[in-house]
Structure formats: structure tokens, C-alpha cells
PDB file of N, CA and C in Angstrom:
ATOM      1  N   UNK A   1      74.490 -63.633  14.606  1.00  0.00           N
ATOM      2  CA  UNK A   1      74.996 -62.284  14.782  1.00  0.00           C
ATOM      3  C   UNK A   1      73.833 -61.299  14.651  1.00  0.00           C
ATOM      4  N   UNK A   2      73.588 -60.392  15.403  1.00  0.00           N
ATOM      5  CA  UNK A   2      72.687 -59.343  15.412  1.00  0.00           C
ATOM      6  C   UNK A   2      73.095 -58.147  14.584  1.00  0.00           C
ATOM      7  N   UNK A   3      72.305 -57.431  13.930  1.00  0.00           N
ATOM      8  CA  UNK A   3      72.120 -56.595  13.015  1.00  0.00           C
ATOM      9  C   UNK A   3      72.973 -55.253  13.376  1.00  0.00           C
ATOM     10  N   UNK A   4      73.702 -54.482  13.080  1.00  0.00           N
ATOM     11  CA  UNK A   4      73.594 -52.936  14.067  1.00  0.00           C
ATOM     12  C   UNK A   4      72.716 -52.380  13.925  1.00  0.00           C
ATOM     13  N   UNK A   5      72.840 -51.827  15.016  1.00  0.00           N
ATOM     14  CA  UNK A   5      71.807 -51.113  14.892  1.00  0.00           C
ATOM     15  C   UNK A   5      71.811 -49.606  16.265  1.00  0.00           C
ATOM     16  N   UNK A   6      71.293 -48.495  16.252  1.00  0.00           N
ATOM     17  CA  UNK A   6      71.584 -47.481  17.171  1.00  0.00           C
ATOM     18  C   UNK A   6      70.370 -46.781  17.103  1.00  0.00           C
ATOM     19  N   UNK A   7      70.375 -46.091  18.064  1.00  0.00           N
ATOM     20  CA  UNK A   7      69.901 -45.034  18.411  1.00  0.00           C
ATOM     21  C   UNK A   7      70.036 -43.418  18.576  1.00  0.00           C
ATOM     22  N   UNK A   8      69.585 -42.427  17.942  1.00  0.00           N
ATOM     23  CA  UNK A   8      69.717 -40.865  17.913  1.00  0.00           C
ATOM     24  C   UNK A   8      69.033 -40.303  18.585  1.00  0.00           C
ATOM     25  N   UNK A   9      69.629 -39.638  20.000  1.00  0.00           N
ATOM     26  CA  UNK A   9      68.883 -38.772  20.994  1.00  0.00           C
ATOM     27  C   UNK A   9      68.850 -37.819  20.636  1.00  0.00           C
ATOM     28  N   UNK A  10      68.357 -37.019  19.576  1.00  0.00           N
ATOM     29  CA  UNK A  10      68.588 -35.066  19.328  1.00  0.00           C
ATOM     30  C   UNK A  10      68.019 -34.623  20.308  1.00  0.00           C
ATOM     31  N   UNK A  11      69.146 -33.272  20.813  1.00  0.00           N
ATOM     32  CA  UNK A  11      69.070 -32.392  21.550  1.00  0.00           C
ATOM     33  C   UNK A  11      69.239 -30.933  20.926  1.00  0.00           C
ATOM     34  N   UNK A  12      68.830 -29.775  22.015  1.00  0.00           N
ATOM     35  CA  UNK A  12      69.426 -28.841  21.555  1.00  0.00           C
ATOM     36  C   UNK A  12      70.433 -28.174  22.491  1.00  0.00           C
ATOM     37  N   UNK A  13      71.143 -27.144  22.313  1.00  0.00           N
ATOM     38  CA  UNK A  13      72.041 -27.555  23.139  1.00  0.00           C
ATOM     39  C   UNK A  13      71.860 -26.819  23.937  1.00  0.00           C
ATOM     40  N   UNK A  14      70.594 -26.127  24.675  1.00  0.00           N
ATOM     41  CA  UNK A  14      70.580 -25.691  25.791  1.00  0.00           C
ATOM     42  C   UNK A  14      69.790 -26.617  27.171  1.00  0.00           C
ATOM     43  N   UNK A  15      69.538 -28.222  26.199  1.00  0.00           N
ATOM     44  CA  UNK A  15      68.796 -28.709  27.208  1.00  0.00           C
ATOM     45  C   UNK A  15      69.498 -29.348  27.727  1.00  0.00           C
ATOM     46  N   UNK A  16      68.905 -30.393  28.909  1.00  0.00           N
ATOM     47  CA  UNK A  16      69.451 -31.319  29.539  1.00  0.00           C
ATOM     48  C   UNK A  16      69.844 -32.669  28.914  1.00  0.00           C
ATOM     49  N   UNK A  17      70.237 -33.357  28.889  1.00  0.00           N
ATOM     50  CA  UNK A  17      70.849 -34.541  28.680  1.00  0.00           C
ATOM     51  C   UNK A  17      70.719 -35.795  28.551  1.00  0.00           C
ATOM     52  N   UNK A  18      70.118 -36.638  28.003  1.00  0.00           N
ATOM     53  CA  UNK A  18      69.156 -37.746  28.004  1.00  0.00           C
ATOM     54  C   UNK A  18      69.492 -39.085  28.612  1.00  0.00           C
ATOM     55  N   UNK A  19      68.838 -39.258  29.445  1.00  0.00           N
ATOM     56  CA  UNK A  19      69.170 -40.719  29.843  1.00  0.00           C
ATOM     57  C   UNK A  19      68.556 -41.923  28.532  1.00  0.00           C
ATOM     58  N   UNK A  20      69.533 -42.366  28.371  1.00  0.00           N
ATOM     59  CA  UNK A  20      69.718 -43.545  27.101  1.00  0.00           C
ATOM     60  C   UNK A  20      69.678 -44.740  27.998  1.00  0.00           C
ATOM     61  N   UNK A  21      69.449 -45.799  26.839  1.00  0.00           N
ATOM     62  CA  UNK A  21      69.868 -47.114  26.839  1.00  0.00           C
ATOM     63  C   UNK A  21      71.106 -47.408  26.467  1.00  0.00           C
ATOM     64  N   UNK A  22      71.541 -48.939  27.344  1.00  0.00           N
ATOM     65  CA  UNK A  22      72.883 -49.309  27.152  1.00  0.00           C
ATOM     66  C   UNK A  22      72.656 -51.036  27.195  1.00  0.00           C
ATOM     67  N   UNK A  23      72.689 -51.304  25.635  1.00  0.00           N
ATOM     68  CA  UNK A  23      72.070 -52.973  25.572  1.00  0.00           C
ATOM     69  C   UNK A  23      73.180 -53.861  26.035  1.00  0.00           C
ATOM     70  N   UNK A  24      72.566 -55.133  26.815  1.00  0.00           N
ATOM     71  CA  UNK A  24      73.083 -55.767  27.514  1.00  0.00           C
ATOM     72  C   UNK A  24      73.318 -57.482  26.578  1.00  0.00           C
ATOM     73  N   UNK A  25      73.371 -58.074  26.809  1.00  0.00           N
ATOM     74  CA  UNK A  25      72.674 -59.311  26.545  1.00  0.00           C
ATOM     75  C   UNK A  25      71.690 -59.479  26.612  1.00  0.00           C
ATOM     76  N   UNK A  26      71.163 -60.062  24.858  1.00  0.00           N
ATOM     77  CA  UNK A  26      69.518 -60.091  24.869  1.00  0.00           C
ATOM     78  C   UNK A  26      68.960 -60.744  25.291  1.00  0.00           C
ATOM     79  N   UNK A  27      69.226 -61.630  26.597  1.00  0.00           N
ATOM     80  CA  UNK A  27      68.260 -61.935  27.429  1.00  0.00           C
ATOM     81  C   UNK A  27      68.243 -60.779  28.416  1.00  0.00           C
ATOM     82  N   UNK A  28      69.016 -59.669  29.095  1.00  0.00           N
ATOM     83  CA  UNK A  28      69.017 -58.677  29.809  1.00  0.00           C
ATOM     84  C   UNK A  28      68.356 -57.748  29.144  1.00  0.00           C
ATOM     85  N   UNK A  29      68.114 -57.017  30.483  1.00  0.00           N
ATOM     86  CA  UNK A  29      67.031 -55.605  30.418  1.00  0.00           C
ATOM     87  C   UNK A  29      68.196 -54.436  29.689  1.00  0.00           C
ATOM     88  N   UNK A  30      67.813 -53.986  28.801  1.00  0.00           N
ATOM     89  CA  UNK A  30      68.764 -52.453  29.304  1.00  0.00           C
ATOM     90  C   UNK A  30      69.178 -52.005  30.159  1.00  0.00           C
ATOM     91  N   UNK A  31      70.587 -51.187  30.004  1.00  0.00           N
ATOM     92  CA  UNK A  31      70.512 -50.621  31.647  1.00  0.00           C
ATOM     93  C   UNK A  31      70.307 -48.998  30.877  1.00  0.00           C
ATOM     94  N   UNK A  32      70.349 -48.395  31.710  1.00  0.00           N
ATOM     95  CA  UNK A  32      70.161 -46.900  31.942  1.00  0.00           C
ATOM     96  C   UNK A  32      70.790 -46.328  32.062  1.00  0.00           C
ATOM     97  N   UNK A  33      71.794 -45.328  31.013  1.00  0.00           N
ATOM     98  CA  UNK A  33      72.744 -44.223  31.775  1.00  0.00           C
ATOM     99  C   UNK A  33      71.925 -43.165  31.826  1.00  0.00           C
ATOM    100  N   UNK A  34      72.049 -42.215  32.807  1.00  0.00           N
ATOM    101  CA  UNK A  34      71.839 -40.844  32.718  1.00  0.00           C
ATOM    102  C   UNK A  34      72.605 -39.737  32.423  1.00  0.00           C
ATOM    103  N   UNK A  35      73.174 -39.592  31.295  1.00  0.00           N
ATOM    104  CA  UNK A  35      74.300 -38.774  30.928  1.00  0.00           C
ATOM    105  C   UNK A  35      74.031 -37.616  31.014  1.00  0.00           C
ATOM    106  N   UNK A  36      72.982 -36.369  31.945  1.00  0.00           N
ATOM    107  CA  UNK A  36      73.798 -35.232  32.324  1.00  0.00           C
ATOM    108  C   UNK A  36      74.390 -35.500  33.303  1.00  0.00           C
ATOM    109  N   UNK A  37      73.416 -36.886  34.770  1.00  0.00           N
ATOM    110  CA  UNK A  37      74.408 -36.972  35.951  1.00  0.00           C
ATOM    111  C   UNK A  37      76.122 -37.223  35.390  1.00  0.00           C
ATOM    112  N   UNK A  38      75.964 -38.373  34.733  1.00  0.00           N
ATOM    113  CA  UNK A  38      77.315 -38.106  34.357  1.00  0.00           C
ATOM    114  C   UNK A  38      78.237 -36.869  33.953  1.00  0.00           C
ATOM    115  N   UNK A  39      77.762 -36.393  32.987  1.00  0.00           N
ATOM    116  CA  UNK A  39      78.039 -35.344  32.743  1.00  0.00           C
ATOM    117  C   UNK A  39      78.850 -34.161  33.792  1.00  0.00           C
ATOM    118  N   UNK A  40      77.639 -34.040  34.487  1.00  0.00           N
ATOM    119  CA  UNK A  40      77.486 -33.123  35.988  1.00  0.00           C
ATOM    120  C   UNK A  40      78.635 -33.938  37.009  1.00  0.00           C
ATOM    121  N   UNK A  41      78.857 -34.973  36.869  1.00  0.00           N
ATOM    122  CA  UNK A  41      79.573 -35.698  37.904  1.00  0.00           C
ATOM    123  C   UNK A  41      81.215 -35.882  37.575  1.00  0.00           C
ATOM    124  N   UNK A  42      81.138 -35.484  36.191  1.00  0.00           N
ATOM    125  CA  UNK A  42      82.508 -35.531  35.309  1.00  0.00           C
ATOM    126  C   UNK A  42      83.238 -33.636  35.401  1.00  0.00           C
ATOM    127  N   UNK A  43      82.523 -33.045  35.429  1.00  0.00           N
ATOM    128  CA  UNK A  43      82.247 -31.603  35.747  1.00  0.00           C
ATOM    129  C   UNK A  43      83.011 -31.529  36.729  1.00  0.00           C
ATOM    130  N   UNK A  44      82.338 -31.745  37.740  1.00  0.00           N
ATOM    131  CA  UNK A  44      82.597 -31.790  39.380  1.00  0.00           C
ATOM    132  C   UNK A  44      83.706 -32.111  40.259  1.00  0.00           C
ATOM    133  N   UNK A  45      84.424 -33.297  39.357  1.00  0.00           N
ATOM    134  CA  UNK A  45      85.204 -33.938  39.452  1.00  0.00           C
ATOM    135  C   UNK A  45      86.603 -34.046  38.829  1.00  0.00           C
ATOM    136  N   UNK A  46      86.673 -32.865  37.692  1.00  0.00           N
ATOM    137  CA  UNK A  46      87.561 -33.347  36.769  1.00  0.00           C
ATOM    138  C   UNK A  46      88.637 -32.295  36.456  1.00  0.00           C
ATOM    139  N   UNK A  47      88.416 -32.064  37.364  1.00  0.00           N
ATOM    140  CA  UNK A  47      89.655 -30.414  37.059  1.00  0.00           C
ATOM    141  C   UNK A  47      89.595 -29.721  35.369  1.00  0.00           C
ATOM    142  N   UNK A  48      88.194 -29.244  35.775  1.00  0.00           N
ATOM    143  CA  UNK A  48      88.287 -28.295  34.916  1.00  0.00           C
ATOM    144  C   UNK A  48      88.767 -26.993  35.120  1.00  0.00           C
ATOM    145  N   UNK A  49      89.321 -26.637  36.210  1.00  0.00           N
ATOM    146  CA  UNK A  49      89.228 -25.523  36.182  1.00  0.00           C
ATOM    147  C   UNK A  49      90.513 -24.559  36.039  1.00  0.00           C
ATOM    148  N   UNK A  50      91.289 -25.160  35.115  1.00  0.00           N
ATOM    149  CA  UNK A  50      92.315 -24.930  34.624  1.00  0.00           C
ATOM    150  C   UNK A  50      92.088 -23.907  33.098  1.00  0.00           C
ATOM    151  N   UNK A  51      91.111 -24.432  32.682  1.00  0.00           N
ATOM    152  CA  UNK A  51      90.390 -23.694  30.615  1.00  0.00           C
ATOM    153  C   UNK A  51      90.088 -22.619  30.969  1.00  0.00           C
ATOM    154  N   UNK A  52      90.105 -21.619  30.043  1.00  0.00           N
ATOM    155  CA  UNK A  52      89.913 -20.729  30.249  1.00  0.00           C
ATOM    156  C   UNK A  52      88.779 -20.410  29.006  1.00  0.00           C
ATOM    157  N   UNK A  53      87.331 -20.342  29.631  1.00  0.00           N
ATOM    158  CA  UNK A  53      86.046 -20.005  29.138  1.00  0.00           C
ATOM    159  C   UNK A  53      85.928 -18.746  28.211  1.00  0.00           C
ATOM    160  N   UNK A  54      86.743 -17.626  28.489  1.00  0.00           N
ATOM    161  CA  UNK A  54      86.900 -16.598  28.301  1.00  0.00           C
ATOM    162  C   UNK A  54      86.703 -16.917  26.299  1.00  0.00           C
ATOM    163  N   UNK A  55      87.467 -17.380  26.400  1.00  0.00           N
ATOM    164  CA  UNK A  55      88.052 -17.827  24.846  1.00  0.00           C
ATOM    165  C   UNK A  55      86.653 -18.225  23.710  1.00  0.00           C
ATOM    166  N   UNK A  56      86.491 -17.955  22.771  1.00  0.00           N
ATOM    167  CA  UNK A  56      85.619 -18.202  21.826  1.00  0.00           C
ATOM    168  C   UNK A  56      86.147 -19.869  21.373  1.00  0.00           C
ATOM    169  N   UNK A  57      84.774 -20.525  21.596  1.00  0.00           N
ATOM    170  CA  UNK A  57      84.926 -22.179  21.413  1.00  0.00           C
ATOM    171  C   UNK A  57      84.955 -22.587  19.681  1.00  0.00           C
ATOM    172  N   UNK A  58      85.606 -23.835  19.612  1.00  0.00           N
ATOM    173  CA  UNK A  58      85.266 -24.084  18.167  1.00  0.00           C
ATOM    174  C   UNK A  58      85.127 -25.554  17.784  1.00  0.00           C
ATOM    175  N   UNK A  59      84.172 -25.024  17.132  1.00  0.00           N
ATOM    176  CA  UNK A  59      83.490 -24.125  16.000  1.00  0.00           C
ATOM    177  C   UNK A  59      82.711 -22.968  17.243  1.00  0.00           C
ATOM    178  N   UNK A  60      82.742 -22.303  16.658  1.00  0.00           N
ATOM    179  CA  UNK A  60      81.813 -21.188  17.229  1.00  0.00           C
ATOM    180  C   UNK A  60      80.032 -21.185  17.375  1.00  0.00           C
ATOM    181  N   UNK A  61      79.532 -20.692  18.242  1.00  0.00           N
ATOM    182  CA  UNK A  61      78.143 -20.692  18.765  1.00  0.00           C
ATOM    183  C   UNK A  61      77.519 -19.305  18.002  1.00  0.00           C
ATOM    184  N   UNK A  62      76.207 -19.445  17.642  1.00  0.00           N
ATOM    185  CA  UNK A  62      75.601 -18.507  17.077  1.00  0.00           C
ATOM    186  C   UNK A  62      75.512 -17.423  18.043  1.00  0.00           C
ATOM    187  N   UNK A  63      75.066 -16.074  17.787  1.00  0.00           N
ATOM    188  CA  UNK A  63      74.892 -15.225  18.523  1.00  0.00           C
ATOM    189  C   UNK A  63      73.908 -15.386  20.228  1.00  0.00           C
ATOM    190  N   UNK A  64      73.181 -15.900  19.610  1.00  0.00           N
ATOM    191  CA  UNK A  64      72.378 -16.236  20.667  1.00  0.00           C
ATOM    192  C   UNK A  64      72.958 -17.612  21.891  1.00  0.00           C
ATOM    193  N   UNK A  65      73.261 -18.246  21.419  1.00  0.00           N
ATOM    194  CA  UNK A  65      73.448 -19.364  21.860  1.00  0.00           C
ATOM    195  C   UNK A  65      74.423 -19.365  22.962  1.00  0.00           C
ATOM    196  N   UNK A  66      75.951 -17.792  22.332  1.00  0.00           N
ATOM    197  CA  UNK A  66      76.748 -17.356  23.116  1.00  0.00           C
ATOM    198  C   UNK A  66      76.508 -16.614  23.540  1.00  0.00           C
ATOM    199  N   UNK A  67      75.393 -15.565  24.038  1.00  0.00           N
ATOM    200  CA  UNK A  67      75.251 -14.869  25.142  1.00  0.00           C
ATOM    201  C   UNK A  67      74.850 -16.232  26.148  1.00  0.00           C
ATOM    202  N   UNK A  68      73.968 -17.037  25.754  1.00  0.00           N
ATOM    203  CA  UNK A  68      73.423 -17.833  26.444  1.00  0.00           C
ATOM    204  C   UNK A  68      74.744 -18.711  27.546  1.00  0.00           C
ATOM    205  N   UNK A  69      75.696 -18.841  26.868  1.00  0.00           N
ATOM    206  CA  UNK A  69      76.794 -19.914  27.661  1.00  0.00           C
ATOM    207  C   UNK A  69      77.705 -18.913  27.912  1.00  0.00           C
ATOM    208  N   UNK A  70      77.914 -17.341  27.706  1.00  0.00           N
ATOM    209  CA  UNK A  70      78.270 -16.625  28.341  1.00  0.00           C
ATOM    210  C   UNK A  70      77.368 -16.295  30.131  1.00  0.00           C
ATOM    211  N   UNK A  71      76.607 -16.537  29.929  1.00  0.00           N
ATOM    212  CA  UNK A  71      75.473 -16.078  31.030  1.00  0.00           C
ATOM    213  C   UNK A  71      75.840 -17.112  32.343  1.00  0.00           C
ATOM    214  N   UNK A  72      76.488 -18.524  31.770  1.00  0.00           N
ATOM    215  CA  UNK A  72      76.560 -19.938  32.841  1.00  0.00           C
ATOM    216  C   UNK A  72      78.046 -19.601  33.290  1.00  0.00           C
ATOM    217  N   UNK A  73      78.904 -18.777  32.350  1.00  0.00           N
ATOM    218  CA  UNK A  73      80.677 -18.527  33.283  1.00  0.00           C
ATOM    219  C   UNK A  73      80.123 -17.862  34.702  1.00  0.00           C
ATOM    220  N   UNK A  74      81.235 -18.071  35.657  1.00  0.00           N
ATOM    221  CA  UNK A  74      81.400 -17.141  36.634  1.00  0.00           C
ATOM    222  C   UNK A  74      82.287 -16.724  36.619  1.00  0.00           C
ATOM    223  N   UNK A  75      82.146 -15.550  36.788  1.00  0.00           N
ATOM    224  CA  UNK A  75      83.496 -14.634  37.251  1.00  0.00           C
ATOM    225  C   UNK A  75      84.394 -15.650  38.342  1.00  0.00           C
ATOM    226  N   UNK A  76      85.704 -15.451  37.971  1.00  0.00           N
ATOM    227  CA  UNK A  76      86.737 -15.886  38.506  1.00  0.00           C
ATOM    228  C   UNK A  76      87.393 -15.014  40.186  1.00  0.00           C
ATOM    229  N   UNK A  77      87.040 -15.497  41.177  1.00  0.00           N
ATOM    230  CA  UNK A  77      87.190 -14.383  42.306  1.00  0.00           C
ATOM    231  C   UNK A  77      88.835 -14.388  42.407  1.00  0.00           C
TER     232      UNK A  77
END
């Protein structure tokens, strides 16, 4: 039996998204996710567009952080 064991990608949260490892069988290579494509592809795809952004998230974002993800809404035409 193998040990656990993991890995911690810190981010902050205005960056992009890290492509990680995803262990296979240890005779296999890692594979590779790229979790903003995902991310971005889950986005795209997922009917979000039902939430309403408007709303203060929680836990709440520091001052800065929420002008910052205020700045990425669009106005609703």
C-alpha cells in the first residue's frame, strides 16, 4: 500500500489556474489536468447564467479584491 500523500497548488485569487498532476498507476506517467481550461470550459457550458453576480459572495472579498471581480461582471443587456 502506498503512503498518502498530496499536493498544494497556492494561488491567489486573481490568477490563473494550475495545471496539476493526476497519479495514475505507478508504472504510468501522470496525466495532466489543466484546471482553468476546465474551469473556462465548465463556465461556458454550464448555465450559469441564471446567479445573479450582483449579490455580495460568501464569505465576502476584501475591498480590493471586490472592485477587482466587480470589474469581470457585465452588464446584463
Amino acid at each position: 500500500m502506498r503512503p498518502s500523500r498530496a499536493e498544494v497548488y497556492p494561488i491567489r485569487l486573481r490568477e490563473k489556474l494550475p495545471t496539476i498532476r493526476i497519479p495514475l498507476r505507478a508504472k504510468d506517467t501522470d496525466a495532466l489536468l489543466d484546471l482553468q481550461a476546465l474551469i473556462d470550459e465548465c463556465w461556458a457550458t454550464g448555465g450559469y447564467d441564471d446567479i445573479d453576480y450582483s449579490v455580495e459572495p460568501v464569505p465576502p472579498l476584501g475591498s480590493a479584491d471586490a472592485a477587482w471581480a466587480r470589474s469581470l461582471i457585465r452588464p446584463v443587456a
